[in-house]
Protein backbone atom coordinates (compact mmCIF):
# COMPACT_ATOMS: atom_id res chain seq x y z
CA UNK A 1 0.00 0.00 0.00
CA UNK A 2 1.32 3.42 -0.81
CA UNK A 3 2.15 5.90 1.44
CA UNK A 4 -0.28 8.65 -0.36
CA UNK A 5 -2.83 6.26 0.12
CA UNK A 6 -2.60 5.45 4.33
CA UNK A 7 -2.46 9.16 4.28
CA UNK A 8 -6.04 9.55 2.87
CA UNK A 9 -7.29 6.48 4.74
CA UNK A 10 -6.52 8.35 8.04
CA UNK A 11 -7.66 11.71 6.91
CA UNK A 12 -11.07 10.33 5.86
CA UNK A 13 -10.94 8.06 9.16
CA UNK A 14 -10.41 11.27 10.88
CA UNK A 15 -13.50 13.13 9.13
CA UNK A 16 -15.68 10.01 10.07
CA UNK A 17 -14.37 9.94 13.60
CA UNK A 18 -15.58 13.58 14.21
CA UNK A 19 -18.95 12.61 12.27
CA UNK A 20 -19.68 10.57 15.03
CA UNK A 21 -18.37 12.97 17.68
CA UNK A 22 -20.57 15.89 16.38
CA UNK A 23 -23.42 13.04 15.87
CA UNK A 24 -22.97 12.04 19.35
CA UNK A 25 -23.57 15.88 20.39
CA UNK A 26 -26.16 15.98 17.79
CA UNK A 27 -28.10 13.23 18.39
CA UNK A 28 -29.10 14.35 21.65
CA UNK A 29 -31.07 17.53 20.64
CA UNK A 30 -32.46 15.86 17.53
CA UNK A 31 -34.35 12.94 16.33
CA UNK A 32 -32.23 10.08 14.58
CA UNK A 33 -33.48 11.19 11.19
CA UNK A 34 -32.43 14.58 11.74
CA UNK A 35 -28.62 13.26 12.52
CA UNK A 36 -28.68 10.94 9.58
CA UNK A 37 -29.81 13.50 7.33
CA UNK A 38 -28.10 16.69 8.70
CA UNK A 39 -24.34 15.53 9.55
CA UNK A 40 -23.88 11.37 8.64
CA UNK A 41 -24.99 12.33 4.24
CA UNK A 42 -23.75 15.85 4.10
CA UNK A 43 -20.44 14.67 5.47
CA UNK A 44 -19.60 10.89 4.25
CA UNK A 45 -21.33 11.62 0.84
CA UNK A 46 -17.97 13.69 -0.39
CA UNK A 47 -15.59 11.81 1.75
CA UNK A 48 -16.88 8.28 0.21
CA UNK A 49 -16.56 9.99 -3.52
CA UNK A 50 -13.28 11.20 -2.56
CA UNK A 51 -11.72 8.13 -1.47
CA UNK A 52 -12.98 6.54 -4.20
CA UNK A 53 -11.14 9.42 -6.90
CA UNK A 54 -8.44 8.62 -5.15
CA UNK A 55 -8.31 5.10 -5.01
CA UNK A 56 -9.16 5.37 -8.79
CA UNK A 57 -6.47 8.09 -9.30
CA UNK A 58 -3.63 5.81 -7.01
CA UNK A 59 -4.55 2.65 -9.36
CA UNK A 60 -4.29 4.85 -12.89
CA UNK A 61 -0.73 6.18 -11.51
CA UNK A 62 0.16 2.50 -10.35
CA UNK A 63 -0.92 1.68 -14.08
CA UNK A 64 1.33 3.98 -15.51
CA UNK A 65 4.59 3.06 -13.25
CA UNK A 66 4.11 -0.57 -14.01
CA UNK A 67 3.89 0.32 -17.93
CA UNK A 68 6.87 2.66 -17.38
CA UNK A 69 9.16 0.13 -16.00
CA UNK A 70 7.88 -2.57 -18.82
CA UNK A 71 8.92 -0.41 -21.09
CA UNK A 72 12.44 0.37 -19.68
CA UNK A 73 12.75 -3.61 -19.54
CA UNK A 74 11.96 -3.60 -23.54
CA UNK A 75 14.50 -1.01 -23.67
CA UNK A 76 17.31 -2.84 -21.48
CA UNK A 77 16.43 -5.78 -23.31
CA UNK A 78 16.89 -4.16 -26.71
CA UNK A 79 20.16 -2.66 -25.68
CA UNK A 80 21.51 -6.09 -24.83
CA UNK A 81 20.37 -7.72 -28.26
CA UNK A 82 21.79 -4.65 -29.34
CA UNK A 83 24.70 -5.18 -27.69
CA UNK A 84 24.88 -8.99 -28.14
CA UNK A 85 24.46 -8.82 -32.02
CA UNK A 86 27.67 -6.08 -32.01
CA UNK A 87 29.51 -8.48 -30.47
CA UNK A 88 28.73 -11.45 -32.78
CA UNK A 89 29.21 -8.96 -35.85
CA UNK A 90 32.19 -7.59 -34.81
CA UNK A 91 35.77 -8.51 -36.29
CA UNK A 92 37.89 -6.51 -33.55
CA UNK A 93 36.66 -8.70 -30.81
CA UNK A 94 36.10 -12.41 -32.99
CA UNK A 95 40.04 -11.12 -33.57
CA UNK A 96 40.91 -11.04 -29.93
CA UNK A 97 38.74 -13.95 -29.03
CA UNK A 98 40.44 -16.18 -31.18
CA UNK A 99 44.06 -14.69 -30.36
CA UNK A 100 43.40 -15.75 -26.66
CA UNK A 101 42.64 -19.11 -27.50
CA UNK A 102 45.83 -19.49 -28.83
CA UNK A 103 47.58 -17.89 -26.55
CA UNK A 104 45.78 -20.20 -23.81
CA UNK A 105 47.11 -23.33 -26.03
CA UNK A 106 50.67 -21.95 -25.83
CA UNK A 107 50.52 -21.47 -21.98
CA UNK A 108 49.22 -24.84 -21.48
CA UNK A 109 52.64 -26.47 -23.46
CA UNK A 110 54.97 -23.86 -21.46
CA UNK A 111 53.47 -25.36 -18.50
CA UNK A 112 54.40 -28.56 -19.78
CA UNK A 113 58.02 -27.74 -20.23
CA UNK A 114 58.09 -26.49 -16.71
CA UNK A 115 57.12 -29.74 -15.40
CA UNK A 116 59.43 -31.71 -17.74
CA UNK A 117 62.30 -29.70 -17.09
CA UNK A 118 65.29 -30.70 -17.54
CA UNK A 119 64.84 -31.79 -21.24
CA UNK A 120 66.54 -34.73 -22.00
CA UNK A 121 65.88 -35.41 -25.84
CA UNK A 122 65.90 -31.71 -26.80
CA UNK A 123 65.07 -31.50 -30.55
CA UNK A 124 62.11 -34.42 -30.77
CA UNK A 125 60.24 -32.64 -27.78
CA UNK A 126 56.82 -32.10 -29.00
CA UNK A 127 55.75 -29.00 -26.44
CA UNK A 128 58.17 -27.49 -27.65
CA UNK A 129 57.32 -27.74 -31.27
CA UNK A 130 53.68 -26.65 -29.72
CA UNK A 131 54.94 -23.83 -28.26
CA UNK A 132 56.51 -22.55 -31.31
CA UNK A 133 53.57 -23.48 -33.76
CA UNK A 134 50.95 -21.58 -31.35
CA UNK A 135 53.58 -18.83 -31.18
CA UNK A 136 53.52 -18.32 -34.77
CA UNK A 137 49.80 -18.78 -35.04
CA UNK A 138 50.25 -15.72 -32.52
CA UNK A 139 51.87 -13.52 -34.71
CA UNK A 140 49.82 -13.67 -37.59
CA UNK A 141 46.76 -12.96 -35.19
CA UNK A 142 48.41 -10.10 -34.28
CA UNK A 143 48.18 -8.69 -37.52
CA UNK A 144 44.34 -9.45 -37.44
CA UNK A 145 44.15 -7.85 -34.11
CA UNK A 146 45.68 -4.27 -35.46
CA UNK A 147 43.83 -4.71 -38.36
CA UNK A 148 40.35 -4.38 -36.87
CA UNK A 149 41.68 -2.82 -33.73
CA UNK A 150 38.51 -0.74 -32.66
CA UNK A 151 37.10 0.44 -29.61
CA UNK A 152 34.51 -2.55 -29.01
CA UNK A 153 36.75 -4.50 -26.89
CA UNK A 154 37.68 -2.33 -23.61
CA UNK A 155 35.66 -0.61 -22.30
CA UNK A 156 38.64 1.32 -20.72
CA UNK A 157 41.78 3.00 -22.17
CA UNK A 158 44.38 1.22 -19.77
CA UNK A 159 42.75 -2.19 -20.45
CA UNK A 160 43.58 -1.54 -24.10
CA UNK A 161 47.10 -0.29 -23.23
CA UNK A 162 47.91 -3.13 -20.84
CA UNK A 163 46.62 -5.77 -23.14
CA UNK A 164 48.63 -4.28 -25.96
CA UNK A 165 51.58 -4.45 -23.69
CA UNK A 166 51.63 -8.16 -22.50
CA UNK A 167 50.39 -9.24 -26.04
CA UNK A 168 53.66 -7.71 -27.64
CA UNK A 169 55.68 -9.05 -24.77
CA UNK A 170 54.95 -12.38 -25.56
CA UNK A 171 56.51 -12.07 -29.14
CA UNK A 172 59.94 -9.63 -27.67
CA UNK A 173 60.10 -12.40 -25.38
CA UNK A 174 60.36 -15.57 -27.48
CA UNK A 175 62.55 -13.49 -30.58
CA UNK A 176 64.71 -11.63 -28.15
CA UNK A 177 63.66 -8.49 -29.79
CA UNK A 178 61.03 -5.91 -30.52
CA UNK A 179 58.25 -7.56 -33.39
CA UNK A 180 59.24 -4.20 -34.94
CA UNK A 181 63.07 -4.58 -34.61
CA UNK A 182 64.71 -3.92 -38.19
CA UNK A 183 67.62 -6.43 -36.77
CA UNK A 184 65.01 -9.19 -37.27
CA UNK A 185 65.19 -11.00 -40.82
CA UNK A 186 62.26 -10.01 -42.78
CA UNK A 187 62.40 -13.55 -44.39
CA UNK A 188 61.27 -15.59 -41.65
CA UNK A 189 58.91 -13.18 -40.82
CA UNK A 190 57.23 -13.53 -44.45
CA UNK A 191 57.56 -17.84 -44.03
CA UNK A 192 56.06 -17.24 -40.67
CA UNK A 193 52.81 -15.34 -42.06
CA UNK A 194 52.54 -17.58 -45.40
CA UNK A 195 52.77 -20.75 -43.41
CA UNK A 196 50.83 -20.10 -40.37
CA UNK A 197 48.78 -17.33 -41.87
CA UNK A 198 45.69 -19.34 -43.48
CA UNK A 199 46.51 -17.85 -46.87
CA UNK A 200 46.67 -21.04 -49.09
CA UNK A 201 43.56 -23.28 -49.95
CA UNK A 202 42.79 -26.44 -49.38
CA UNK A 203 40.52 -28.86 -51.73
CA UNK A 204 36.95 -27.57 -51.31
CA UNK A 205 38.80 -23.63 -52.10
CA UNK A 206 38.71 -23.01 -48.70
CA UNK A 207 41.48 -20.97 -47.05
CA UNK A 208 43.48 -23.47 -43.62
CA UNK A 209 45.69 -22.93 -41.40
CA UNK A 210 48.06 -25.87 -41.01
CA UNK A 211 47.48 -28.00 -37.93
CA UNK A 212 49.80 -28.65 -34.89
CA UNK A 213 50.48 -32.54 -36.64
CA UNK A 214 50.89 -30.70 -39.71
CA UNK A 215 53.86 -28.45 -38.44
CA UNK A 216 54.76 -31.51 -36.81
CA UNK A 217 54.92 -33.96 -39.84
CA UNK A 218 57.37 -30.41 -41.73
CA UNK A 219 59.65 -30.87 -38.74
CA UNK A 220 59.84 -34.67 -38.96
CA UNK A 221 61.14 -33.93 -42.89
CA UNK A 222 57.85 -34.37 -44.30
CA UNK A 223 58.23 -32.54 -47.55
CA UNK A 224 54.17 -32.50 -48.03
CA UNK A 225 53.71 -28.86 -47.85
CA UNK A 226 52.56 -25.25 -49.12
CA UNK A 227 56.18 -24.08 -48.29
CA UNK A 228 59.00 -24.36 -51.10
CA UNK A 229 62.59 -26.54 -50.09
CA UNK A 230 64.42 -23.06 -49.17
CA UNK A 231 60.97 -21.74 -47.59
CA UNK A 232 61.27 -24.89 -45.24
CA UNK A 233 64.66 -24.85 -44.32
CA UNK A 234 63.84 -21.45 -43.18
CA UNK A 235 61.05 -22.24 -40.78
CA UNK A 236 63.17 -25.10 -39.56
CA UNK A 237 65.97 -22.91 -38.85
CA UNK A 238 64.05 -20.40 -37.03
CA UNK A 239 62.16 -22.89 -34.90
CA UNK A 240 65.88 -24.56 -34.13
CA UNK A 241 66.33 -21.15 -33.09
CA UNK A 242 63.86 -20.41 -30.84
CA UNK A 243 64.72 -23.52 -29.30
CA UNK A 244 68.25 -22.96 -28.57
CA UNK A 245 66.75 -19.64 -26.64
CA UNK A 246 64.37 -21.97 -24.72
CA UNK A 247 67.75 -23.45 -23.85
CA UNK A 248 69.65 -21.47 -22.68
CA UNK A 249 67.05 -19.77 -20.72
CA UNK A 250 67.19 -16.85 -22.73
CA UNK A 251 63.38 -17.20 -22.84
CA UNK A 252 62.05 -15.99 -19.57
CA UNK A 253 58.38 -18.80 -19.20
CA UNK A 254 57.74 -17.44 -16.19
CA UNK A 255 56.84 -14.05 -17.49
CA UNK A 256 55.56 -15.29 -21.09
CA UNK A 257 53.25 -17.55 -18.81
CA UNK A 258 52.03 -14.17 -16.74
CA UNK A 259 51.24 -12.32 -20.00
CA UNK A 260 49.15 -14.81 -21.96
CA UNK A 261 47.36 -15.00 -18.44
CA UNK A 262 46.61 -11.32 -17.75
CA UNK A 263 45.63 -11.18 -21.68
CA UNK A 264 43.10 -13.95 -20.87
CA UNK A 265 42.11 -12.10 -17.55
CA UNK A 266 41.72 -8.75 -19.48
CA UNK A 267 39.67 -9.74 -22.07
CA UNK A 268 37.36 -11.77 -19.97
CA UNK A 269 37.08 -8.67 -16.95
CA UNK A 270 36.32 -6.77 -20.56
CA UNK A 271 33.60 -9.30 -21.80
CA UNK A 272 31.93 -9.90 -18.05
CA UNK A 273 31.33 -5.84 -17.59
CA UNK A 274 30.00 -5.71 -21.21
CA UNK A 275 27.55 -8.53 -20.47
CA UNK A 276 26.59 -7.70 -17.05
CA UNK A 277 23.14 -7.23 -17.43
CA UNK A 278 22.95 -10.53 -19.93
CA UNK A 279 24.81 -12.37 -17.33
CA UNK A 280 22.58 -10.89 -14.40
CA UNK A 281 25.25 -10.03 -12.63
CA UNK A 282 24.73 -6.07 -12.31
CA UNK A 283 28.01 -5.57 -9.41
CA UNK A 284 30.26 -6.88 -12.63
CA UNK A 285 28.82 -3.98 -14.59
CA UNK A 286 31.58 -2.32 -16.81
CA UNK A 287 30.93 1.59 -15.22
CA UNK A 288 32.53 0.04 -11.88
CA UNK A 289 35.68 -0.94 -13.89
CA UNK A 290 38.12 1.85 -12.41
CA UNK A 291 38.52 4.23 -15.24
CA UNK A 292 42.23 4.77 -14.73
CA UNK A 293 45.03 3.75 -13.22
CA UNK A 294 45.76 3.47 -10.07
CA UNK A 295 44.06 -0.03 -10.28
CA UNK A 296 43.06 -1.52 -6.91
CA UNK A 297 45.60 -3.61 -5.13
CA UNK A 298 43.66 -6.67 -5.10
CA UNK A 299 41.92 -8.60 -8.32
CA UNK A 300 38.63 -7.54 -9.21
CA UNK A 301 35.78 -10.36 -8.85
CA UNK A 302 35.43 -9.79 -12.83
CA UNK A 303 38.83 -9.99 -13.27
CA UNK A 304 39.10 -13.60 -11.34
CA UNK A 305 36.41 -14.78 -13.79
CA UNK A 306 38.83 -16.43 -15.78
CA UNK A 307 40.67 -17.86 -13.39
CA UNK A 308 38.03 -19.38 -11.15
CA UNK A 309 38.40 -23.06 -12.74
CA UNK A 310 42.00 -23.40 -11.63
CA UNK A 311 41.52 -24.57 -8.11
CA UNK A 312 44.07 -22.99 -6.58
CA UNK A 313 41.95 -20.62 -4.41
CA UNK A 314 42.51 -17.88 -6.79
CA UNK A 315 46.33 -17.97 -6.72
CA UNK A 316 46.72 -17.68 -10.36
CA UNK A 317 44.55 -14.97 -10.67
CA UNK A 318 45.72 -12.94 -7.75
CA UNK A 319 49.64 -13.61 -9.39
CA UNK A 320 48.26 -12.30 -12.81
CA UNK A 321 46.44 -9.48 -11.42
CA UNK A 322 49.66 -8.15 -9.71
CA UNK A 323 51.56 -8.89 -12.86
CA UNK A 324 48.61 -6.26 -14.91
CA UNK A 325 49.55 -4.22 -12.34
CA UNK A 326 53.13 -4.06 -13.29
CA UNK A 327 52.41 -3.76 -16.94
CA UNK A 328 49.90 -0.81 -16.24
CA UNK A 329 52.64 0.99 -14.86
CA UNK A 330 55.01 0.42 -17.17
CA UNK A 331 52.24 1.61 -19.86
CA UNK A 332 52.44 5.08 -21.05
């Protein structure tokens, strides 16, 4: 019941309650008929048509709210469909989605190599060769990535920055240099883009991507390729390269395993403040993302999302968090 309302039900219960008092007064110098006629219809009659205006007025506002707020559901609704079919349509973020789940395939074979360590049989390890193939299938993303690079996928500037950051670490990492660097040779960086690229076709006219096997099968001398002899030797050179890094611990896995994590992490605080309302979880809601740095000193709920599976009571998450931290810093 609404307060307007209990505040007309005692007003008229007042009026009615000094009916009877004056009634009462009345009575006694008049006959019954008198009172009923003289104070009981000339009073109640407008009370009674009053309370019912009101009630009448109280249930045509009530009418309205409820059709107000249906209507801003239908709008929230629309906004998400809205939102929903931007996401499906757009290239920027199918980009980045797909670049993340490569980069989670990488981290799970550096992981791998951590737990085998020492390598004993060097050049036939096959994380190793995983490592290198999802690295490459990196690269090329990349190039997707900056391609369609929009605004669709942070909702905040220093998500954008730090996700830049610890994507482009992971490639300075494993070459020892800058993707940029003019030191690196041009050559393997054009075998690197036609192999692992998806630019040839396979039998239905398609356009593929080799698969892990595939890379595998080039490695084991399998001459059943898209790449020429001297293209080959090339690729196999600059994997035998990356492995003599890997080596001689020139390759830091520690941190390469931290940035394909906070890139995960990123993108999926990103995608969970987007999709708050979808996911009915309103305290995720993107305006609550801080909207530059300093960032808080512990992981956002959102943020530990994507690391809630790991069952490690959220030590993964709080390690990556504090590694985004560094990287925001370290971001202009």
């Amino acid at each position: 019941m609404s307060a307007s309302l209990i505040i007309w039900l005692v007003i008229v219960g007042l009026i009615l309650l000094a009916v009877i008092l004056i009634g009462i007064f009345h009575k006694s110098k008049s006959t019954e008929y008198d009172y009923i006629r003289d104070v009981i219809v000339p009073v109640t009659t407008p009370a009674v048509i009053a309370l019912i205006g009101l009630i009448l007025t109280l249930q045509s506002e009530q009418r309205q709210r409820l059709e107000a707020e249906l209507q801003q559901q239908q709008q929230r609704a629309d906004q998400q469909v809205t939102v929903m079919r931007e996401i499906m349509v757009s290239q920027d973020r199918r980009d980045v989605s797909s670049l993340i789940a490569i980069d989670m395939q990488m981290a799970v074979h550096v992981r791998r190599l951590q737990v085998n360590d020492p390598i004993t049989d060097p050049y036939t390890n096959f994380d190793e060769e995983a490592v290198f193939y999802f690295f490459g299938l990196h690269q090329t993303e990349l190039v997707n990535v900056w391609a369609s690079k929009g605004n669709l996928t942070f909702p905040r500037l220093w998500m954008a920055n730090a996700f830049e950051a610890v994507i482009e670490n992971v490639v300075t990492n494993i070459l020892g240099a800058d993707y940029m660097d003019p030191r690196l040779d041009p050559k393997v960086e054009a075998v690197m883009y036609k192999y692992f690229g998806g630019t040839f076709a396979g039998s239905d006219g398609a356009k593929m991507t080799p698969l892990l096997m595939d890379f595998h099968a080039l490695l084991e001398n399998d001459k059943n390729t898209i790449l020429t002899a001297e293209e080959r030797e090339t690729l196999i050179a600059a994997f035998h390269r990356f492995q003599d890094r890997l080596h001689k611990k020139e390759i830091k896995e520690d941190d390469l395993i931290n940035d394909l994590f906070a890139a995960d992490g990123l993108v999926e605080y990103s995608y969970v403040g987007i999709f708050s309302d979808w996911y009915k979880l309103p305290q995720y809601a993107a305006e609550y993302i801080p909207p530059e740095p300093p960032l808080p000193p512990s992981p956002p709920a959102a943020f530990m999302e994507a690391f809630k599976d790991y069952g490690d009571n959220g030590a993964t998450g709080t390690n990556t968090w504090n590694w985004v931290l560094k990287m925001t810093a370290r971001s202009p």
